[in-house]
PDB file of N, CA and C in Angstrom:
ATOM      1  N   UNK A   1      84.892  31.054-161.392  1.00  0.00           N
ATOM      2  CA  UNK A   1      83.651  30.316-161.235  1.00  0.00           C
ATOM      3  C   UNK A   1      83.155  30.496-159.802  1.00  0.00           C
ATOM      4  N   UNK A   2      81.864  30.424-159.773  1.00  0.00           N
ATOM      5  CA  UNK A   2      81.607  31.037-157.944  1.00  0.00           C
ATOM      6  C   UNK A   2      81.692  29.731-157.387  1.00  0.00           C
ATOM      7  N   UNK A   3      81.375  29.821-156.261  1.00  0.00           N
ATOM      8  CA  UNK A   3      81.490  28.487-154.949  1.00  0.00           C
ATOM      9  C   UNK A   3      80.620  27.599-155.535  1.00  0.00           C
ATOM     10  N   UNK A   4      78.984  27.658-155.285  1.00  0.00           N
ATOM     11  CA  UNK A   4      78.633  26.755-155.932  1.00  0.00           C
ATOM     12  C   UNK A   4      78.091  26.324-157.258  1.00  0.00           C
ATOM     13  N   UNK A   5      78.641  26.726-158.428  1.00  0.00           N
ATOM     14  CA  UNK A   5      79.146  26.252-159.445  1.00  0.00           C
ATOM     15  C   UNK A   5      80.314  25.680-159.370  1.00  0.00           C
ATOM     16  N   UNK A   6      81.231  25.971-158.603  1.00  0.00           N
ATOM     17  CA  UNK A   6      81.941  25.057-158.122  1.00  0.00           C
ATOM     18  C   UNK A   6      81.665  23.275-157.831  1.00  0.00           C
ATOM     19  N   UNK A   7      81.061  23.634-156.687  1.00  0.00           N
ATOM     20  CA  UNK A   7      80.014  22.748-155.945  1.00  0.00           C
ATOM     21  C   UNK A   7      79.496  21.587-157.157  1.00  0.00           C
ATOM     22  N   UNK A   8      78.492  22.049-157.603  1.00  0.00           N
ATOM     23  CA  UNK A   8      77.665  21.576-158.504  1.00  0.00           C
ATOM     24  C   UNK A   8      78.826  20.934-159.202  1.00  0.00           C
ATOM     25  N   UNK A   9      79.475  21.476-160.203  1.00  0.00           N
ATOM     26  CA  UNK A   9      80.286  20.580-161.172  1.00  0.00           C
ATOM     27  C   UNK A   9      81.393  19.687-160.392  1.00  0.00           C
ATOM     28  N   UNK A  10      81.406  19.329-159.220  1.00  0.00           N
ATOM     29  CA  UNK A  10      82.419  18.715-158.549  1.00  0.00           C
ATOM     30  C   UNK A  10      81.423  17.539-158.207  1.00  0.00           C
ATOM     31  N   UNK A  11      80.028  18.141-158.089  1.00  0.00           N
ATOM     32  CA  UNK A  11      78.589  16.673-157.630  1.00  0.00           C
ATOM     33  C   UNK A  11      78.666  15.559-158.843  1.00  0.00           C
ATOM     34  N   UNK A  12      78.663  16.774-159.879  1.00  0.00           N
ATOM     35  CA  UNK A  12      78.204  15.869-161.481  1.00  0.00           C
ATOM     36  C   UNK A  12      79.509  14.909-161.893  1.00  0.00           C
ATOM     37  N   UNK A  13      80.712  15.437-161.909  1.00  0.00           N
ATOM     38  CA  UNK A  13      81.743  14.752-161.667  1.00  0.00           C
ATOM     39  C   UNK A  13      81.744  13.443-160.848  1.00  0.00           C
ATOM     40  N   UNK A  14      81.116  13.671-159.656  1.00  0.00           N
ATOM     41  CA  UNK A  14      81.061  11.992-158.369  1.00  0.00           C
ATOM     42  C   UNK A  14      79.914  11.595-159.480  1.00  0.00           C
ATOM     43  N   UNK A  15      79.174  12.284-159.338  1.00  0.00           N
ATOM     44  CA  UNK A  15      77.517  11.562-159.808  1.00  0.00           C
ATOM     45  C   UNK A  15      78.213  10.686-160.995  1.00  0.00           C
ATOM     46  N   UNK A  16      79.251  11.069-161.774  1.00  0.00           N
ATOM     47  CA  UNK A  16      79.458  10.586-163.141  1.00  0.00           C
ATOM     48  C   UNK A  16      80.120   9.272-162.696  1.00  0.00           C
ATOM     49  N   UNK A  17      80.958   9.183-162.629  1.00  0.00           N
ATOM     50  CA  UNK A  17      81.853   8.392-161.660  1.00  0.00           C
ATOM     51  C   UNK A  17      81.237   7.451-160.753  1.00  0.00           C
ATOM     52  N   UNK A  18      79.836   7.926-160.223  1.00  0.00           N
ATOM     53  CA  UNK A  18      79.116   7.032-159.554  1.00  0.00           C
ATOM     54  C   UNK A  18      78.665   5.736-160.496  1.00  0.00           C
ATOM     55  N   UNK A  19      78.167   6.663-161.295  1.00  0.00           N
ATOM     56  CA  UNK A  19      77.012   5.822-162.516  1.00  0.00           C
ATOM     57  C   UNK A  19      77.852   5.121-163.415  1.00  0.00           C
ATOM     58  N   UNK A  20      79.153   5.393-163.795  1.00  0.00           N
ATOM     59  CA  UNK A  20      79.920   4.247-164.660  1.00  0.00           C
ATOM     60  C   UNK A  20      80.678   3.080-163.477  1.00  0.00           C
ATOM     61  N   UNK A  21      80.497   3.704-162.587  1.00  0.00           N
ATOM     62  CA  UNK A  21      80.949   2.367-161.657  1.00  0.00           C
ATOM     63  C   UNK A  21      79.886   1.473-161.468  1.00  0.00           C
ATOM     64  N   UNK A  22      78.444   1.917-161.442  1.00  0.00           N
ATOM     65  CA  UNK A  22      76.999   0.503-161.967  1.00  0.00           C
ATOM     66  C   UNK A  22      77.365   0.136-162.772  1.00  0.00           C
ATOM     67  N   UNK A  23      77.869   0.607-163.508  1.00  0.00           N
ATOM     68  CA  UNK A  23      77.918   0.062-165.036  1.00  0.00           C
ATOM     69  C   UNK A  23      76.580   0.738-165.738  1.00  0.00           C
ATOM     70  N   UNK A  24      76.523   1.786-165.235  1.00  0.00           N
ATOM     71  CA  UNK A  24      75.693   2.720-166.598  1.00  0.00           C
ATOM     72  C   UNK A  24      76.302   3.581-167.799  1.00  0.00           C
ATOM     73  N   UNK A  25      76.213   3.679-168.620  1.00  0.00           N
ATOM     74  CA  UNK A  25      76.748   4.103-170.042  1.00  0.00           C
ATOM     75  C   UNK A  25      76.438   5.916-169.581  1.00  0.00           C
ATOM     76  N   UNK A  26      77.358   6.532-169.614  1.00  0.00           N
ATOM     77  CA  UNK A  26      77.072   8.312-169.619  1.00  0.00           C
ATOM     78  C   UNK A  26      77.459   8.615-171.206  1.00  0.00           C
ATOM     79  N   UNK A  27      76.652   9.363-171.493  1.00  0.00           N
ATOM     80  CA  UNK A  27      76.115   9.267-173.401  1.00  0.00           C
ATOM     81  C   UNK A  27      76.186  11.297-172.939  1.00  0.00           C
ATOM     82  N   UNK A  28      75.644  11.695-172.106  1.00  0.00           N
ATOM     83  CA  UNK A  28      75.403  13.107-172.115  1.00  0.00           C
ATOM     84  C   UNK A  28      76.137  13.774-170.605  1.00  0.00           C
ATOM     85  N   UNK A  29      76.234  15.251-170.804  1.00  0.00           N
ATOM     86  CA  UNK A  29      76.715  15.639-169.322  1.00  0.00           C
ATOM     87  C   UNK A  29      76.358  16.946-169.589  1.00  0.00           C
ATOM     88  N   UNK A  30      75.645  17.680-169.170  1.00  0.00           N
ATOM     89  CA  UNK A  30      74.881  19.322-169.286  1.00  0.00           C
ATOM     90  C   UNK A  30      74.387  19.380-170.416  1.00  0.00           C
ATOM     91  N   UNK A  31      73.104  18.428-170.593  1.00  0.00           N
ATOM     92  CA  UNK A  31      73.082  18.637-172.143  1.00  0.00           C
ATOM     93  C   UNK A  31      71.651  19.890-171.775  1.00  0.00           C
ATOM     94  N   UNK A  32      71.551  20.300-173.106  1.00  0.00           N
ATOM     95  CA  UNK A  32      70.705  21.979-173.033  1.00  0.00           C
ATOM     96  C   UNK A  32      69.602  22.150-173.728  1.00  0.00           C
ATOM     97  N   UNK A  33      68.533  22.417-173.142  1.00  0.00           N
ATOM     98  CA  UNK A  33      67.392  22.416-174.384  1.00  0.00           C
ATOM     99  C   UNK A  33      66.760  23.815-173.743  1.00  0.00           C
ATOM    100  N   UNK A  34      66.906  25.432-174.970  1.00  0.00           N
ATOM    101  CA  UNK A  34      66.529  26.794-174.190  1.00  0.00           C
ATOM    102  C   UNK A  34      67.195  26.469-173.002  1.00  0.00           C
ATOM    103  N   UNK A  35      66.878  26.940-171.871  1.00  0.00           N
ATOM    104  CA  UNK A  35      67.437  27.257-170.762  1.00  0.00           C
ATOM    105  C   UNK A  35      66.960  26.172-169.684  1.00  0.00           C
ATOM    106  N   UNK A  36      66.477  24.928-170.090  1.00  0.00           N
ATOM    107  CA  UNK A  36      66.441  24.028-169.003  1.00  0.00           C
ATOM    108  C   UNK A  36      68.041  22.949-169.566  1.00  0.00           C
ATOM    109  N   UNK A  37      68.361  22.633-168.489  1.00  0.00           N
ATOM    110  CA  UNK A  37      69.558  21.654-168.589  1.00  0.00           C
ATOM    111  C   UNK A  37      68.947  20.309-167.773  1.00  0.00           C
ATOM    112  N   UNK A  38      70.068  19.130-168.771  1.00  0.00           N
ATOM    113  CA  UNK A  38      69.790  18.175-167.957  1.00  0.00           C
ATOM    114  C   UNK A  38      71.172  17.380-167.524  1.00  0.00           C
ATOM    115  N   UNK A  39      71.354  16.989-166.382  1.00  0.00           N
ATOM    116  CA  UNK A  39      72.841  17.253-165.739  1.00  0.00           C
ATOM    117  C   UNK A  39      73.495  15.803-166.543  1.00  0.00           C
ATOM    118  N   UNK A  40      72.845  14.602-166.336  1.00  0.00           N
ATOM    119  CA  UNK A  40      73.697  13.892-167.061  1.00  0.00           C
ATOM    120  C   UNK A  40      72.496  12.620-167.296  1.00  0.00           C
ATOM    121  N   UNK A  41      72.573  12.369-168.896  1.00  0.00           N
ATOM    122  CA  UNK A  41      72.069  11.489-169.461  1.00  0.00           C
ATOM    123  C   UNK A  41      72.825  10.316-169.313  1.00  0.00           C
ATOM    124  N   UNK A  42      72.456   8.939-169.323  1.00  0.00           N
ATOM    125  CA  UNK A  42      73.181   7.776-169.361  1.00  0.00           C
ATOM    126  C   UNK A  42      72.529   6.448-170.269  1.00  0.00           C
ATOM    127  N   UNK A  43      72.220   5.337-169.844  1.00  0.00           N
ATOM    128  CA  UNK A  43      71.767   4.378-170.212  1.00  0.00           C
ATOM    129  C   UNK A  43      71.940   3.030-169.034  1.00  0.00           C
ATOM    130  N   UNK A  44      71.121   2.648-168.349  1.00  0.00           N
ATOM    131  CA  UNK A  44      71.185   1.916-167.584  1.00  0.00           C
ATOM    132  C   UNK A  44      70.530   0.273-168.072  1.00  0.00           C
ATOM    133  N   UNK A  45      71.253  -0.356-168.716  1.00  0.00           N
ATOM    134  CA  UNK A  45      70.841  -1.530-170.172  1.00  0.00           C
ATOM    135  C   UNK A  45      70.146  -0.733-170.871  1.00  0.00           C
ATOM    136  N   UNK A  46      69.185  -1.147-171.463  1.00  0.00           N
ATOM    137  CA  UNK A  46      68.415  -0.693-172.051  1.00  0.00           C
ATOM    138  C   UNK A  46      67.503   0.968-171.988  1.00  0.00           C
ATOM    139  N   UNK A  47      67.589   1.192-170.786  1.00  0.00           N
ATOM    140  CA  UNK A  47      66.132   2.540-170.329  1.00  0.00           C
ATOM    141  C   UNK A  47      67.619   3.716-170.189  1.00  0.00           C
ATOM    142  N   UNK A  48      66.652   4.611-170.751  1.00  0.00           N
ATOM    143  CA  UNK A  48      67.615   6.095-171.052  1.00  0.00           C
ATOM    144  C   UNK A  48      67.180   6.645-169.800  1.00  0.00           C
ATOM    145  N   UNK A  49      68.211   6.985-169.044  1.00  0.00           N
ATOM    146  CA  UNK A  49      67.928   7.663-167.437  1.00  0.00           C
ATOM    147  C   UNK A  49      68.436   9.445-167.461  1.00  0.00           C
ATOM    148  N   UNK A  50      67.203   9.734-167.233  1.00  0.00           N
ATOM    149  CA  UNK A  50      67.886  11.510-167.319  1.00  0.00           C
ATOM    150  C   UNK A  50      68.173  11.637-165.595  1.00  0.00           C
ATOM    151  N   UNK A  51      69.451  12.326-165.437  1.00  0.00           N
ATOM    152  CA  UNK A  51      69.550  11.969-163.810  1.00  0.00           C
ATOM    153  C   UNK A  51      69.740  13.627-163.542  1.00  0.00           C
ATOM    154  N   UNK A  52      69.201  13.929-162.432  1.00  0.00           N
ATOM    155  CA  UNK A  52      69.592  15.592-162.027  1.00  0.00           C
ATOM    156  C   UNK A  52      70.247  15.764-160.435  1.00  0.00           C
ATOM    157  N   UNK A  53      71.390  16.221-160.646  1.00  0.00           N
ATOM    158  CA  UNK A  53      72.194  15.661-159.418  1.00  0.00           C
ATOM    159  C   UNK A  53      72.380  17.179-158.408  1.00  0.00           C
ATOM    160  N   UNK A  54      71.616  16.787-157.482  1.00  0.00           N
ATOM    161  CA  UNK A  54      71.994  17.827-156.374  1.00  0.00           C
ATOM    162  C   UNK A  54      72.976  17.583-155.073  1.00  0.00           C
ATOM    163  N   UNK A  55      74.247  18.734-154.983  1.00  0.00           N
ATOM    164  CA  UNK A  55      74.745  18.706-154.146  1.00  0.00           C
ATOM    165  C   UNK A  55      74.723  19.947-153.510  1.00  0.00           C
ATOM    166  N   UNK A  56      74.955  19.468-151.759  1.00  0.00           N
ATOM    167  CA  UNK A  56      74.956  20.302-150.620  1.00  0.00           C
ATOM    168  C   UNK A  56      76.134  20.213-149.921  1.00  0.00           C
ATOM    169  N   UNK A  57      76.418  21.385-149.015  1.00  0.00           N
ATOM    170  CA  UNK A  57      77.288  21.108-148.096  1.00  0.00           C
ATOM    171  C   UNK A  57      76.651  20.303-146.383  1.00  0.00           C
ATOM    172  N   UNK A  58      75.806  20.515-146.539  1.00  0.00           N
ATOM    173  CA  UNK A  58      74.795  20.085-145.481  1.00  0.00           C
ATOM    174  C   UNK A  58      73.544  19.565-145.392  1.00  0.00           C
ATOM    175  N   UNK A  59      72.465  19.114-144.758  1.00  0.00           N
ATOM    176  CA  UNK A  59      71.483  19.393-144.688  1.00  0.00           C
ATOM    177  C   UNK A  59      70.572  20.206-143.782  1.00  0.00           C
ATOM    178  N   UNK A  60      71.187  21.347-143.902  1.00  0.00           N
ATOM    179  CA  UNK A  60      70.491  22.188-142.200  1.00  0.00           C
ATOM    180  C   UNK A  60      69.386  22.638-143.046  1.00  0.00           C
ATOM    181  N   UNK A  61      68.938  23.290-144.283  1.00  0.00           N
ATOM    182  CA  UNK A  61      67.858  23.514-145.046  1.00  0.00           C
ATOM    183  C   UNK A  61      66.996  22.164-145.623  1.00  0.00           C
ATOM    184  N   UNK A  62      67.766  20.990-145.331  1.00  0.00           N
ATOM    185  CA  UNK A  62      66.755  19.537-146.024  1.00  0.00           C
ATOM    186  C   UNK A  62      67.660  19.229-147.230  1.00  0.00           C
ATOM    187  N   UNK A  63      67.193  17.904-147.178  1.00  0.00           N
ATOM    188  CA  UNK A  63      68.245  17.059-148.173  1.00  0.00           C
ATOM    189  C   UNK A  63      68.363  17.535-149.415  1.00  0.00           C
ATOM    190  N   UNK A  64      69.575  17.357-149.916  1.00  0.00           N
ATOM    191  CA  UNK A  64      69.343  18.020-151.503  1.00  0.00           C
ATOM    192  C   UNK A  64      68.473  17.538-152.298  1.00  0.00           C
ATOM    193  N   UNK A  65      67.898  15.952-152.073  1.00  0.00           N
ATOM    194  CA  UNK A  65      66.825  15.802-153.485  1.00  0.00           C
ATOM    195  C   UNK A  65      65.647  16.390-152.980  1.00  0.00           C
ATOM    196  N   UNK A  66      65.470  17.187-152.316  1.00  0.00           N
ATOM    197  CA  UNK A  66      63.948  17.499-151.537  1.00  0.00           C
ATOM    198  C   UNK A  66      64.056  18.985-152.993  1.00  0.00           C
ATOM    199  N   UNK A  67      65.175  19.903-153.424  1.00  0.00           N
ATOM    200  CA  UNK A  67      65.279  20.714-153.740  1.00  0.00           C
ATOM    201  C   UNK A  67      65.454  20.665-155.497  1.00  0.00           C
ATOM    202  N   UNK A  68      64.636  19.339-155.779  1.00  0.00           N
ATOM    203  CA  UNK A  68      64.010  18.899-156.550  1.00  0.00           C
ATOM    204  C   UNK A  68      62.380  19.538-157.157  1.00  0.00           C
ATOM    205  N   UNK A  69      62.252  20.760-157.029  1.00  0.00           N
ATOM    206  CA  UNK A  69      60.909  21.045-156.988  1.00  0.00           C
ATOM    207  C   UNK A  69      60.012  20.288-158.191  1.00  0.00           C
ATOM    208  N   UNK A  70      58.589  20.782-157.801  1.00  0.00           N
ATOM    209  CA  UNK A  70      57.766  20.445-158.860  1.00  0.00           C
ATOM    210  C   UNK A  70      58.094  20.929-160.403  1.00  0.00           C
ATOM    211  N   UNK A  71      58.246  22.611-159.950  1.00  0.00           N
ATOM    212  CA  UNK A  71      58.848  23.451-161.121  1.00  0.00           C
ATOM    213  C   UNK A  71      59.733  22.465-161.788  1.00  0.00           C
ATOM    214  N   UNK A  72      61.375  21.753-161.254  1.00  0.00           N
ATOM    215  CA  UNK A  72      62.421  21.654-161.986  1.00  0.00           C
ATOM    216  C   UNK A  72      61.666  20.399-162.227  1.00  0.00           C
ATOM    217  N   UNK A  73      60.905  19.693-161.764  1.00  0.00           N
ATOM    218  CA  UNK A  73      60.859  18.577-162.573  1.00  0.00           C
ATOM    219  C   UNK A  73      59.934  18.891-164.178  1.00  0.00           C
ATOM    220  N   UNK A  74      59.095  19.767-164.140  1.00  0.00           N
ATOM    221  CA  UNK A  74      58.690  19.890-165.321  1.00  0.00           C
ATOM    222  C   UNK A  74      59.759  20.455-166.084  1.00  0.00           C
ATOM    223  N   UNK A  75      60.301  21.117-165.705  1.00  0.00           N
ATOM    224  CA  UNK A  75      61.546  21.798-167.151  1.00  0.00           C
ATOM    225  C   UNK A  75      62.470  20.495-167.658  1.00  0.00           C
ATOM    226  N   UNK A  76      62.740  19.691-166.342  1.00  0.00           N
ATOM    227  CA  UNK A  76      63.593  18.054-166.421  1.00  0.00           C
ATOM    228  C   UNK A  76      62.594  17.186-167.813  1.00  0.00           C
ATOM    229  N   UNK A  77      61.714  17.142-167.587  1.00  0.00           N
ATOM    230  CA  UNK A  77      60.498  16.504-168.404  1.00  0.00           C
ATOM    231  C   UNK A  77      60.575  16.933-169.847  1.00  0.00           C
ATOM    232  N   UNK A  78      59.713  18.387-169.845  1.00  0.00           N
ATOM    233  CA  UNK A  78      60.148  19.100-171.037  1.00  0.00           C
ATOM    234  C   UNK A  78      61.139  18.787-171.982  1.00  0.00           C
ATOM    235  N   UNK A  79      62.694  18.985-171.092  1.00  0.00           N
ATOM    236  CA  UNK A  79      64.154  19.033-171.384  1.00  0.00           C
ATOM    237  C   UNK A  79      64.072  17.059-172.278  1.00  0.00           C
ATOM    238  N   UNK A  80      63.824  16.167-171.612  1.00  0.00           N
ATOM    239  CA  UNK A  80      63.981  15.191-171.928  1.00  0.00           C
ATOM    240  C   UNK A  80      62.896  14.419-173.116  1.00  0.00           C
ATOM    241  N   UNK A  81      61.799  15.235-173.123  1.00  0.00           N
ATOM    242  CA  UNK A  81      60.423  14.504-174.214  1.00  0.00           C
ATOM    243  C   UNK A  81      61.865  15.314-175.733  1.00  0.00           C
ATOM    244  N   UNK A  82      62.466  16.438-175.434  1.00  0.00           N
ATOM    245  CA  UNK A  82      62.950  16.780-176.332  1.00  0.00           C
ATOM    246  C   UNK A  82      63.869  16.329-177.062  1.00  0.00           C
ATOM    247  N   UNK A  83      65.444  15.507-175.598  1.00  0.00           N
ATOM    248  CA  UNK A  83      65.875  14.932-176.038  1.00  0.00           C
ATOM    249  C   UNK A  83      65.527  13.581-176.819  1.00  0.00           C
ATOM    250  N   UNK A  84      64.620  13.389-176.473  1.00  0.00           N
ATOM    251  CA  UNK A  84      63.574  11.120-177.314  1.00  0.00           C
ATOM    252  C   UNK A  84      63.694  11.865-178.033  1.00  0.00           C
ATOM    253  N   UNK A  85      63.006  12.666-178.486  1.00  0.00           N
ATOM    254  CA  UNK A  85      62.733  13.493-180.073  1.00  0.00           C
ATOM    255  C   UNK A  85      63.546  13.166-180.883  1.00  0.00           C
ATOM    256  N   UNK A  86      64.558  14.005-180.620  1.00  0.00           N
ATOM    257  CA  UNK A  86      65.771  14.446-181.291  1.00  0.00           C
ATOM    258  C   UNK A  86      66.416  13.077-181.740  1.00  0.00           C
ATOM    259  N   UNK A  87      66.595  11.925-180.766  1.00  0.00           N
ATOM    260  CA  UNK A  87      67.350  10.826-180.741  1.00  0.00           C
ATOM    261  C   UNK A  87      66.338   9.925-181.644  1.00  0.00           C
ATOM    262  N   UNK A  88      65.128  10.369-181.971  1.00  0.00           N
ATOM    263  CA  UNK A  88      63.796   9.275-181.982  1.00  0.00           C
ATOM    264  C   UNK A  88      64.060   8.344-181.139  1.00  0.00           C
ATOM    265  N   UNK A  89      64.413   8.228-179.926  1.00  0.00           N
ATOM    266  CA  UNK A  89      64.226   7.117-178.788  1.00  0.00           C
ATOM    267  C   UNK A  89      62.952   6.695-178.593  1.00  0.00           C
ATOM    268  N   UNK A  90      62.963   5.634-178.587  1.00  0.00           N
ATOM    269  CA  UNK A  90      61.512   5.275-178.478  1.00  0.00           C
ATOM    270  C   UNK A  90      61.440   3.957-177.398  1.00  0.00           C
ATOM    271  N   UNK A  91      62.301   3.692-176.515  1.00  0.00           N
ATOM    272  CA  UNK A  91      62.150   2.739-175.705  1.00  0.00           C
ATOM    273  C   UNK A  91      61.882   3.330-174.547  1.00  0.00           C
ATOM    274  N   UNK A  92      62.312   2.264-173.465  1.00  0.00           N
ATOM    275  CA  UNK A  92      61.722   2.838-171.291  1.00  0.00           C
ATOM    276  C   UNK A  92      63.041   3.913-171.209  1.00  0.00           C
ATOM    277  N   UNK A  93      62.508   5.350-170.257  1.00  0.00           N
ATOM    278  CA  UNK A  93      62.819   5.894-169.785  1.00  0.00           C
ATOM    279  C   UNK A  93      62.636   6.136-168.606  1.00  0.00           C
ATOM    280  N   UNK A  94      63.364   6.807-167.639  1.00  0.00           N
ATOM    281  CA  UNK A  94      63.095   7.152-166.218  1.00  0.00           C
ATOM    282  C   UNK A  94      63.895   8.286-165.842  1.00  0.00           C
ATOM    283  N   UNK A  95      63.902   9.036-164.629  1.00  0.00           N
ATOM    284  CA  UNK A  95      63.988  10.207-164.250  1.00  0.00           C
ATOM    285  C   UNK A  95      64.385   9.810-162.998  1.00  0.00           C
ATOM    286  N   UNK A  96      66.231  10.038-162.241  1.00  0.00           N
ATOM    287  CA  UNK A  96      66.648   9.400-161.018  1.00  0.00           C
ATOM    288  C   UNK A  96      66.803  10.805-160.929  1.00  0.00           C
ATOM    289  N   UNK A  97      67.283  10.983-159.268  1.00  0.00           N
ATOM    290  CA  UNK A  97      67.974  12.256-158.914  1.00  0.00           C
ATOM    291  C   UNK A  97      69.174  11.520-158.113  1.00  0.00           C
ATOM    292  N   UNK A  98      70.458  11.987-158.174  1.00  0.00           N
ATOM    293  CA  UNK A  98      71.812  12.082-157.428  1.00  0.00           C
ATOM    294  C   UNK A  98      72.006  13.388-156.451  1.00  0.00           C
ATOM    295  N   UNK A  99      71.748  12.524-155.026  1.00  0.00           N
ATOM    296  CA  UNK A  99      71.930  13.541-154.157  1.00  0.00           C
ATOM    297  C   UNK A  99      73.325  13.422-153.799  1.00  0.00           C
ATOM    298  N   UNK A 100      74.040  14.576-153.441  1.00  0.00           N
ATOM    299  CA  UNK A 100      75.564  14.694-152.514  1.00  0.00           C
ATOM    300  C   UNK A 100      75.349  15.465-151.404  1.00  0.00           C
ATOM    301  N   UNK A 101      75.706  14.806-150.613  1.00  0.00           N
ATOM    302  CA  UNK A 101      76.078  15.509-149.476  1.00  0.00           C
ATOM    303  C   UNK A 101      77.984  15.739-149.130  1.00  0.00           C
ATOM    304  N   UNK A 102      78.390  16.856-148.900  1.00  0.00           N
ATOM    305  CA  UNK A 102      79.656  16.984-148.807  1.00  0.00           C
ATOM    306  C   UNK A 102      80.140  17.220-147.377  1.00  0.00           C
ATOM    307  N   UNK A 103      81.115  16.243-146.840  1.00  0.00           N
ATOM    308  CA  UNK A 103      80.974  17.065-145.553  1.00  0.00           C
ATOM    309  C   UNK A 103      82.757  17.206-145.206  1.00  0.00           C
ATOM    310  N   UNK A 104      83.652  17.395-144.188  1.00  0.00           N
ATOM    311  CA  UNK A 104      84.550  18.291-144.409  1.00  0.00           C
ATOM    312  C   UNK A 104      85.589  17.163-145.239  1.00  0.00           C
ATOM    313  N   UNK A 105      85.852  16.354-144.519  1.00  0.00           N
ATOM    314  CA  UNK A 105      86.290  15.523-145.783  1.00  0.00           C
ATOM    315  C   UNK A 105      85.990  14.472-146.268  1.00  0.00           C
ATOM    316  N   UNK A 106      85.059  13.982-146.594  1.00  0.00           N
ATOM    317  CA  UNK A 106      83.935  12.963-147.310  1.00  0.00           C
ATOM    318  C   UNK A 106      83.184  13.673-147.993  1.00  0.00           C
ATOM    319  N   UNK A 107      81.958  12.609-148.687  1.00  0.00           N
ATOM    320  CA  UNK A 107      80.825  12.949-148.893  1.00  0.00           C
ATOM    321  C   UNK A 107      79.929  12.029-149.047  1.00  0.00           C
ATOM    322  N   UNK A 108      78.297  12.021-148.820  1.00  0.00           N
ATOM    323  CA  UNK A 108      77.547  10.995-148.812  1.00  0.00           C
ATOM    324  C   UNK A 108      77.302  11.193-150.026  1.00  0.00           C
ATOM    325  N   UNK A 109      76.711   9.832-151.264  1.00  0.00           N
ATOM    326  CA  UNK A 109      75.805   9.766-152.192  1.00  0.00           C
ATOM    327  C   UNK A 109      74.834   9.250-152.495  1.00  0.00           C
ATOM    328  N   UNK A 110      73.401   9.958-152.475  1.00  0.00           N
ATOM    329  CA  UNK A 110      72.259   8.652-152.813  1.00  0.00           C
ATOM    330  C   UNK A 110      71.950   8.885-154.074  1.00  0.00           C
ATOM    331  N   UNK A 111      71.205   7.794-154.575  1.00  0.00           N
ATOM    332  CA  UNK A 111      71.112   6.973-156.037  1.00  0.00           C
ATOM    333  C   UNK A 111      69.658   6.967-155.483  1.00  0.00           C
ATOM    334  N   UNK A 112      68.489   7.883-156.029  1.00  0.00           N
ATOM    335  CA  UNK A 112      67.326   7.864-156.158  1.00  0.00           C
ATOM    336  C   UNK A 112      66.814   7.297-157.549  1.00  0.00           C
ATOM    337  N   UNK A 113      66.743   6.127-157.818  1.00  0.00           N
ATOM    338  CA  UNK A 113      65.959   5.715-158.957  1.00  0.00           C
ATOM    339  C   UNK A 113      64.300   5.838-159.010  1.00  0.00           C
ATOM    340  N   UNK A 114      64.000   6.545-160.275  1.00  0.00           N
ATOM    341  CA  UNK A 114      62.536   6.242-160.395  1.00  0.00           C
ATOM    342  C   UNK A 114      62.200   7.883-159.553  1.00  0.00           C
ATOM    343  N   UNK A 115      62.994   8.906-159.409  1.00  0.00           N
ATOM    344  CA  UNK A 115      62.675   9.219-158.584  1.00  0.00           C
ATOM    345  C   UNK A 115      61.499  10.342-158.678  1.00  0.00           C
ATOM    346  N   UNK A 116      61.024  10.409-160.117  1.00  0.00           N
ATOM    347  CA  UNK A 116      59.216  11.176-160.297  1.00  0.00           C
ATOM    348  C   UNK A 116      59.600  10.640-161.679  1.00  0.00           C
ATOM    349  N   UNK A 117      57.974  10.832-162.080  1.00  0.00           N
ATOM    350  CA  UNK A 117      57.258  10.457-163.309  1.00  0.00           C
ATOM    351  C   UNK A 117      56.810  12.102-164.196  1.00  0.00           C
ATOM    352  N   UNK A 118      56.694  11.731-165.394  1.00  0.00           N
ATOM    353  CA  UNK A 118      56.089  12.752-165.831  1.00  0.00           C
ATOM    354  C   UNK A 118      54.622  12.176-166.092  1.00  0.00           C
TER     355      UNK A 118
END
């Protein structure tokens, strides 16, 4: 597996771990619609949260949720009108991002709720 695929599945792992320690329900983890992914579905009471978790080793290029583009949020969007579908979900949804920062032996985590709209 390369470095950061590495990386990445070691973020989604904390990110996971983050979110059942709120006490959010994780229901999904890479789920796939064509070639957009969505890193991990949950349930936070009631509202289905599609969360997309970026990790870095740094920020010398800018924080990882900055690398959130416009692009990935529409494929995030897309990816998720598909999953309601599928589920017929029909209640509140929202769209967080999980940033990591890793540093040599720690790591920071922010919990961006709400963090774009479609």
């Amino acid at each position: 597996m390369a470095e950061h695929n590495k990386l990445g599945k070691k973020g989604e792992d904390l990110a996971s771990d983050f979110l059942k320690h709120k006490n959010y329900s994780v229901i999904e983890r890479s789920w796939h619609y064509k070639h957009k992914e969505i890193d991990i579905i949950a349930f936070d009471n009631d509202v289905l949260v599609f969360v997309e978790v970026k990790s870095r080793t740094d920020n010398y290029w800018g924080n990882p949720e900055e690398f959130v583009t416009k692009r990935k949020q529409k494929f995030l969007i897309e990816a998720a009108e598909q999953y309601i579908n599928e589920q017929k979900f029909s209640g509140e949804s929202r769209f967080d991002i999980i940033a990591i920062t890793f540093g040599k032996n720690d790591h920071k985590i922010e919990h961006i709720e709400n963090a774009f709209y479609p």
